[in-house]
Protein backbone atom coordinates (compact mmCIF):
# COMPACT_ATOMS: atom_id res chain seq x y z
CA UNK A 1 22.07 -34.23 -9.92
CA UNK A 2 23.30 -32.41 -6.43
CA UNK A 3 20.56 -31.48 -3.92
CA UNK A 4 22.19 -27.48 -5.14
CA UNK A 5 21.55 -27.96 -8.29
CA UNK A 6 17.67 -28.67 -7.55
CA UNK A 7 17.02 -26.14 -5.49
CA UNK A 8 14.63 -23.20 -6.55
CA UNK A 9 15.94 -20.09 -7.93
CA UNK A 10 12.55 -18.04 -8.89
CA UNK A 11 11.37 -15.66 -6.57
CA UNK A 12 7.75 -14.32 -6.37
CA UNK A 13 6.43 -11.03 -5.57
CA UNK A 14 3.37 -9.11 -5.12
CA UNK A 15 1.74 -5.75 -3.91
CA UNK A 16 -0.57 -5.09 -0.89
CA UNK A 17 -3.38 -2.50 -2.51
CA UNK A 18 -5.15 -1.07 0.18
CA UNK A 19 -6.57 2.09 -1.63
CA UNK A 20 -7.36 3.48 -5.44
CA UNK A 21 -4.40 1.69 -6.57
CA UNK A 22 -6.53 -1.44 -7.21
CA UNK A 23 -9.36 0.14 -8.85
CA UNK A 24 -8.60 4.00 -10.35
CA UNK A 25 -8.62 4.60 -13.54
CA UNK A 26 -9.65 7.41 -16.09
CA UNK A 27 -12.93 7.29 -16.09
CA UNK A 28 -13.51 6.83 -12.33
CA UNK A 29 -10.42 9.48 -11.22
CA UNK A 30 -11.02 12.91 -10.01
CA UNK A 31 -11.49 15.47 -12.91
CA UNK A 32 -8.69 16.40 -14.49
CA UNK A 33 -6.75 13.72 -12.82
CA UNK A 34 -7.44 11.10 -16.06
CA UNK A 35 -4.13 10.86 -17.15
CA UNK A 36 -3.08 9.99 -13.05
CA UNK A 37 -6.16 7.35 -13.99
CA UNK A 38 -5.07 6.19 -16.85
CA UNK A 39 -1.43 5.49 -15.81
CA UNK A 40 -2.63 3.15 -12.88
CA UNK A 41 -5.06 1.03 -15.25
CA UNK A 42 -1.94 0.44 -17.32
CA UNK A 43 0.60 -0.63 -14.64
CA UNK A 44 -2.23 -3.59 -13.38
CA UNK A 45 -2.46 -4.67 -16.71
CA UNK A 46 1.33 -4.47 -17.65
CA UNK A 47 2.45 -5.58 -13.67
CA UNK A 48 -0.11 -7.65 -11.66
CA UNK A 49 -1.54 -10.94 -12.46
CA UNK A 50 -5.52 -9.36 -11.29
CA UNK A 51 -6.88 -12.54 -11.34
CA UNK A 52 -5.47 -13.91 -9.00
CA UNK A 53 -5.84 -11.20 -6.42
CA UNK A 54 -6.75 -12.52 -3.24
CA UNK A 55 -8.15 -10.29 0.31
CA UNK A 56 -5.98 -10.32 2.81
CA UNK A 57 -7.05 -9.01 6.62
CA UNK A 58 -4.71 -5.88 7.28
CA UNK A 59 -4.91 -2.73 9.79
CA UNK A 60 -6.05 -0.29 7.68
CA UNK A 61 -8.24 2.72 8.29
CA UNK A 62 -9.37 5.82 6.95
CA UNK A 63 -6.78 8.44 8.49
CA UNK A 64 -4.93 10.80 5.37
CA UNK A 65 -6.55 14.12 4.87
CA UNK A 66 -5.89 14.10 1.31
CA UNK A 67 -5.73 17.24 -1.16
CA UNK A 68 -6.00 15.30 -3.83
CA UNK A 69 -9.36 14.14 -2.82
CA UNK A 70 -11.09 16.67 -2.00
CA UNK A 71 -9.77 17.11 1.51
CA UNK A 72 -11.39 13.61 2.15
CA UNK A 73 -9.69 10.60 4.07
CA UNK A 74 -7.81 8.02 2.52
CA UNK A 75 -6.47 4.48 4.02
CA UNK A 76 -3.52 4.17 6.07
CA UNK A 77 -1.94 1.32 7.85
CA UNK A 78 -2.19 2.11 11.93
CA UNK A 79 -1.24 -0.02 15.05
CA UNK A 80 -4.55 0.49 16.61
CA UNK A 81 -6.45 -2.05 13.88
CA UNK A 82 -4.17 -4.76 14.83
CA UNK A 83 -6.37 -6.55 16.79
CA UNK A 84 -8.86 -8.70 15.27
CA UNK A 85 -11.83 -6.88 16.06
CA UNK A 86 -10.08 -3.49 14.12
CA UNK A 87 -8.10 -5.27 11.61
CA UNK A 88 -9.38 -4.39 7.84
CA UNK A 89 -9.27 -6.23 4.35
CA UNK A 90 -6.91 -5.14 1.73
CA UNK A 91 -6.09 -7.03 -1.27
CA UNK A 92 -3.03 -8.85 -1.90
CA UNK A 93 -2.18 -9.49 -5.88
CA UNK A 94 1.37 -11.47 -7.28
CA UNK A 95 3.67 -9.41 -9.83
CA UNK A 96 3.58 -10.79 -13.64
CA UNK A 97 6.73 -10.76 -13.21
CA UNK A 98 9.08 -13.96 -11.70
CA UNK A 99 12.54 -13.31 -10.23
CA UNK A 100 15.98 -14.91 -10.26
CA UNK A 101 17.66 -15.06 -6.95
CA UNK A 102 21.13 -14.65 -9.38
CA UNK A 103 19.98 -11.13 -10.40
CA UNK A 104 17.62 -9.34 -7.66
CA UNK A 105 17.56 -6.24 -9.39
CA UNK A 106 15.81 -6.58 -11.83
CA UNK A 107 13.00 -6.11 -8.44
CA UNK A 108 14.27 -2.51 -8.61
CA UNK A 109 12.12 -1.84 -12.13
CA UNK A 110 8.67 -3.33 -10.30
CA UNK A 111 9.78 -0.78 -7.19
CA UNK A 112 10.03 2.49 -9.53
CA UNK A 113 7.23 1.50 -11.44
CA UNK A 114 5.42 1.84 -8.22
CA UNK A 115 6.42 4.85 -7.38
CA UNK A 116 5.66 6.57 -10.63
CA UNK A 117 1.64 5.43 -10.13
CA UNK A 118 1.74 6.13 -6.78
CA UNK A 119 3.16 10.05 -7.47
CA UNK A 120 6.16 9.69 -4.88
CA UNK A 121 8.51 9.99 -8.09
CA UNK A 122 8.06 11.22 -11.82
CA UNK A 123 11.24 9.49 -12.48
CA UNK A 124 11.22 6.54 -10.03
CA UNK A 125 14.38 7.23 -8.89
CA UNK A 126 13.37 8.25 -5.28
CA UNK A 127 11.37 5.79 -3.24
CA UNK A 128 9.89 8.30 -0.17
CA UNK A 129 8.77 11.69 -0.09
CA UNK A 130 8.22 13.35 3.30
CA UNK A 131 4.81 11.67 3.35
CA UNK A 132 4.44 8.76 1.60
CA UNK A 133 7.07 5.86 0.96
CA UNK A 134 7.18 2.39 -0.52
CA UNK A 135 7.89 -0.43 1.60
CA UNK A 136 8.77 -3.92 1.71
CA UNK A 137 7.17 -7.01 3.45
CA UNK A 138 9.92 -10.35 3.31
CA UNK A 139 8.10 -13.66 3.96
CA UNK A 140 10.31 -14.91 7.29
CA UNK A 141 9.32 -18.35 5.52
CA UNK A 142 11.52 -17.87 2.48
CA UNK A 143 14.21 -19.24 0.96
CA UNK A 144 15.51 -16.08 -0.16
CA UNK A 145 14.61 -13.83 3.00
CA UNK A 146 18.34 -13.05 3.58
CA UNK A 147 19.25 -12.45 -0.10
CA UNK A 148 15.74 -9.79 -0.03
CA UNK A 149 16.91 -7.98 2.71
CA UNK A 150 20.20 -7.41 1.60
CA UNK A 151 19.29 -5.83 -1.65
CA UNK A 152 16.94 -3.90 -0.01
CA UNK A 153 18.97 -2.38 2.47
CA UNK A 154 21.18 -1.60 -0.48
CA UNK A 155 18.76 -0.45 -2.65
CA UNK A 156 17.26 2.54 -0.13
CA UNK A 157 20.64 3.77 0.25
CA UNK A 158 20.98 4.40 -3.42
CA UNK A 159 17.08 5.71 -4.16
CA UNK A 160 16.41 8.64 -1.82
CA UNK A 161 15.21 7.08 0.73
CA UNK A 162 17.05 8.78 3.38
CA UNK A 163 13.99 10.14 4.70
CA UNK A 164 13.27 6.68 6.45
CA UNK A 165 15.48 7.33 9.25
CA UNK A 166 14.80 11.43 9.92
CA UNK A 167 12.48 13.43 12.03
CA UNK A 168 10.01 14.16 8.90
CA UNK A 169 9.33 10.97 8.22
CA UNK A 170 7.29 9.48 11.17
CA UNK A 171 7.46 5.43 10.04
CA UNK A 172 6.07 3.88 13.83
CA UNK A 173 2.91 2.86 12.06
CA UNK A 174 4.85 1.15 9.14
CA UNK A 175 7.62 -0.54 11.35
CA UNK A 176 5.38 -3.84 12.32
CA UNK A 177 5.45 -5.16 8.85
CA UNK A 178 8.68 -6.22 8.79
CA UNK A 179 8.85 -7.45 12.40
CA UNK A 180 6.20 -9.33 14.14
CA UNK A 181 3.21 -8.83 11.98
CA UNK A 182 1.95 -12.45 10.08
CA UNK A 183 1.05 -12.10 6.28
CA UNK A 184 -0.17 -15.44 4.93
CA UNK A 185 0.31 -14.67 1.58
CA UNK A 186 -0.16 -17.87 -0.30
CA UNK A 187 -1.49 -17.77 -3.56
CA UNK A 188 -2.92 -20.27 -6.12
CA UNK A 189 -1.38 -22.76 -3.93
CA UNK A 190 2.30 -20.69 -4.23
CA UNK A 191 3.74 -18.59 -1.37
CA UNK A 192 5.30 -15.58 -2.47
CA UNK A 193 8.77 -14.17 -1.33
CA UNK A 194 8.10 -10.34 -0.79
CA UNK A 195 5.50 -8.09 -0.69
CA UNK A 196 5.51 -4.21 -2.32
CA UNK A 197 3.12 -1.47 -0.51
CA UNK A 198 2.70 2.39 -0.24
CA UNK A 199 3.08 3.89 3.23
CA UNK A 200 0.97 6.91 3.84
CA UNK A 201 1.20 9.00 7.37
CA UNK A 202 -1.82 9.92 8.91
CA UNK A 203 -3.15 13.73 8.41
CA UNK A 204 -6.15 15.24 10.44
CA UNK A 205 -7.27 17.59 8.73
CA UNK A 206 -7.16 20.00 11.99
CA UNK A 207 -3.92 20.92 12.40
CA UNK A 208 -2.95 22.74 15.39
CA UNK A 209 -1.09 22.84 18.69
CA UNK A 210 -4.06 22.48 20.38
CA UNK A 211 -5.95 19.22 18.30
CA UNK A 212 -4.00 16.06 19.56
CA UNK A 213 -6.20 13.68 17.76
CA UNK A 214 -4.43 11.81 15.31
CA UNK A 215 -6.85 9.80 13.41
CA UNK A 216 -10.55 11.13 12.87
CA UNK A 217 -13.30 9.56 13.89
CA UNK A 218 -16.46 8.18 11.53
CA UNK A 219 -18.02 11.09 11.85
CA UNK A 220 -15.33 13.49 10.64
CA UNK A 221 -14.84 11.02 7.63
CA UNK A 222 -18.68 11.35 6.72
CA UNK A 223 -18.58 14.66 7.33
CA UNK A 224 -15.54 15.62 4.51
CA UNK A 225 -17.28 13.29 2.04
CA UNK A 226 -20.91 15.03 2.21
CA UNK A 227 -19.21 18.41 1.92
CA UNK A 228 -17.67 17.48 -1.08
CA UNK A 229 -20.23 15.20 -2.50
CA UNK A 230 -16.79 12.68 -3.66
CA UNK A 231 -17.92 9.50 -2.51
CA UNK A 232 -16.29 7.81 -5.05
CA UNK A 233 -12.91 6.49 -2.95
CA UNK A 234 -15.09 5.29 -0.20
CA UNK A 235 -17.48 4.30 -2.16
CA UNK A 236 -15.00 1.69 -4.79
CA UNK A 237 -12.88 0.58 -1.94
CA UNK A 238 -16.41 -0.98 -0.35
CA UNK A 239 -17.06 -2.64 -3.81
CA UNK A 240 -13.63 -3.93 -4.27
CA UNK A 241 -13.72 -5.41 -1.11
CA UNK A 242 -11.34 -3.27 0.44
CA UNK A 243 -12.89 -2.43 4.03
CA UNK A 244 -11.82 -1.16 7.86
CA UNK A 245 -13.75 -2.00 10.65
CA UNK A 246 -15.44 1.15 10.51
CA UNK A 247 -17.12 1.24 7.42
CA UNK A 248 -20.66 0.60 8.66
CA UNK A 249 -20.37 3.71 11.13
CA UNK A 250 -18.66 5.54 8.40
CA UNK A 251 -22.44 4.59 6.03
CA UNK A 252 -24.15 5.70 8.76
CA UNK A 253 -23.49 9.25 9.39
CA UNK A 254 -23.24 9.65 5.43
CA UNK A 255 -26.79 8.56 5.54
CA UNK A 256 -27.69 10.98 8.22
């Protein structure tokens, strides 16, 4: 048998869930949002192998003023919690699914999937928004990095994801994950080829000319969820072990 003819073919995804995608569903949703709830209970059960997800450290903070939420924060990925001291702990969970490196598009389903539970597109066709867009970690490590990036790079230019590249789509806190930034993303003894996640942009919730500040501080955070009483996003990402550095402060101010 040639060395060719031995050589893998299956490649292996995953998601990074740093947010309500790992743990929302219609009974723990905002009111009226149980259908939203519903639809991302069913994708983990129809998509990701959950038992095998795994914590990963990741630079993630509390930084979206979200309307959906109540005006509270949600996670974002940001530059500043690279460092070890501000990194945070997402979790990192392999697709059912396995791939053949003869027919990479069959990723595209697991791609518009995620777009339809994340809200970016009814239709899945369209894979940003202004706001919010999905991208793509490729292990450096894999056999199959070259073939990855090539269908991705194809694949945005097809799915409305021109907004990448313009003004209205600030991406400098998204850029680092496929350049420099180290993922060990081994799993049940198996290294996966790619990673899926959901970029958000950071939103103070002061907007104005005059308010440069781009994240908000612990105190802010508190401060939106005891005027809304929804603790519930904070509150589930803590017991699903998905943390930032500032948690602790974050209890604190709730508390006071």
């Amino acid at each position: 048998m040639s060395e060719e003819a031995t050589q893998p073919t299956e490649i292996k995804g995953g998601a990074i869930i740093q947010g309500s995608l790992f743990w929302e569903n219609e009974h723990n949703c905002i009111p009226g949002d149980e259908e939203k709830g519903k639809a991302r209970r069913v994708w983990r059960e129809n998509h990701l192998s959950l038992n095998l997800a795994s914590p990963i450290p990741f630079p993630i903070r509390y930084g979206r003023c979200s309307s959906s939420r109540l005006c509270t924060y949600t996670m974002v990925m940001s530059k500043d919690c690279l460092s070890e001291d501000k990194l945070g702990q997402a979790k990192v969970v392999p697709f059912q699914k396995i791939y053949q490196s003869s027919n990479l598009t069959e990723i595209t389903s697991e791609i518009e999937a995620l777009t339809k539970v994340e809200g970016i597109s009814p239709s899945g066709r369209y894979f940003a928004t202004g706001s919010i867009a999905i991208a793509i970690w490729i292990n450096p490590d894999s056999r199959f990095t070259a073939d990855i990036e090539k269908y991705w790079n194809n694949l945005i230019q097809t799915h409305g994801y021109q907004n990448i590249n313009s003004n209205s789509f600030n991406w400098s806190d998204g850029t680092f994950l496929t350049q420099n930034f180290q993922i060990d993303i081994t799993i049940a003894d198996v290294k996966l080829d790619f990673l899926l996640l959901t970029y958000m942009q950071p939103k103070h919730r002061i907007l104005s000319l005059n308010h440069q500040q781009k994240y908000p501080n612990s105190q802010e955070i508190a401060e939106e969820i005891k005027k809304t009483g929804y603790s519930t996003y904070f509150c589930q990402n803590i017991v699903s072990g998905i943390t930032t550095s500032d948690d602790e402060e974050i209890f604190k101010y709730i508390k006071n």
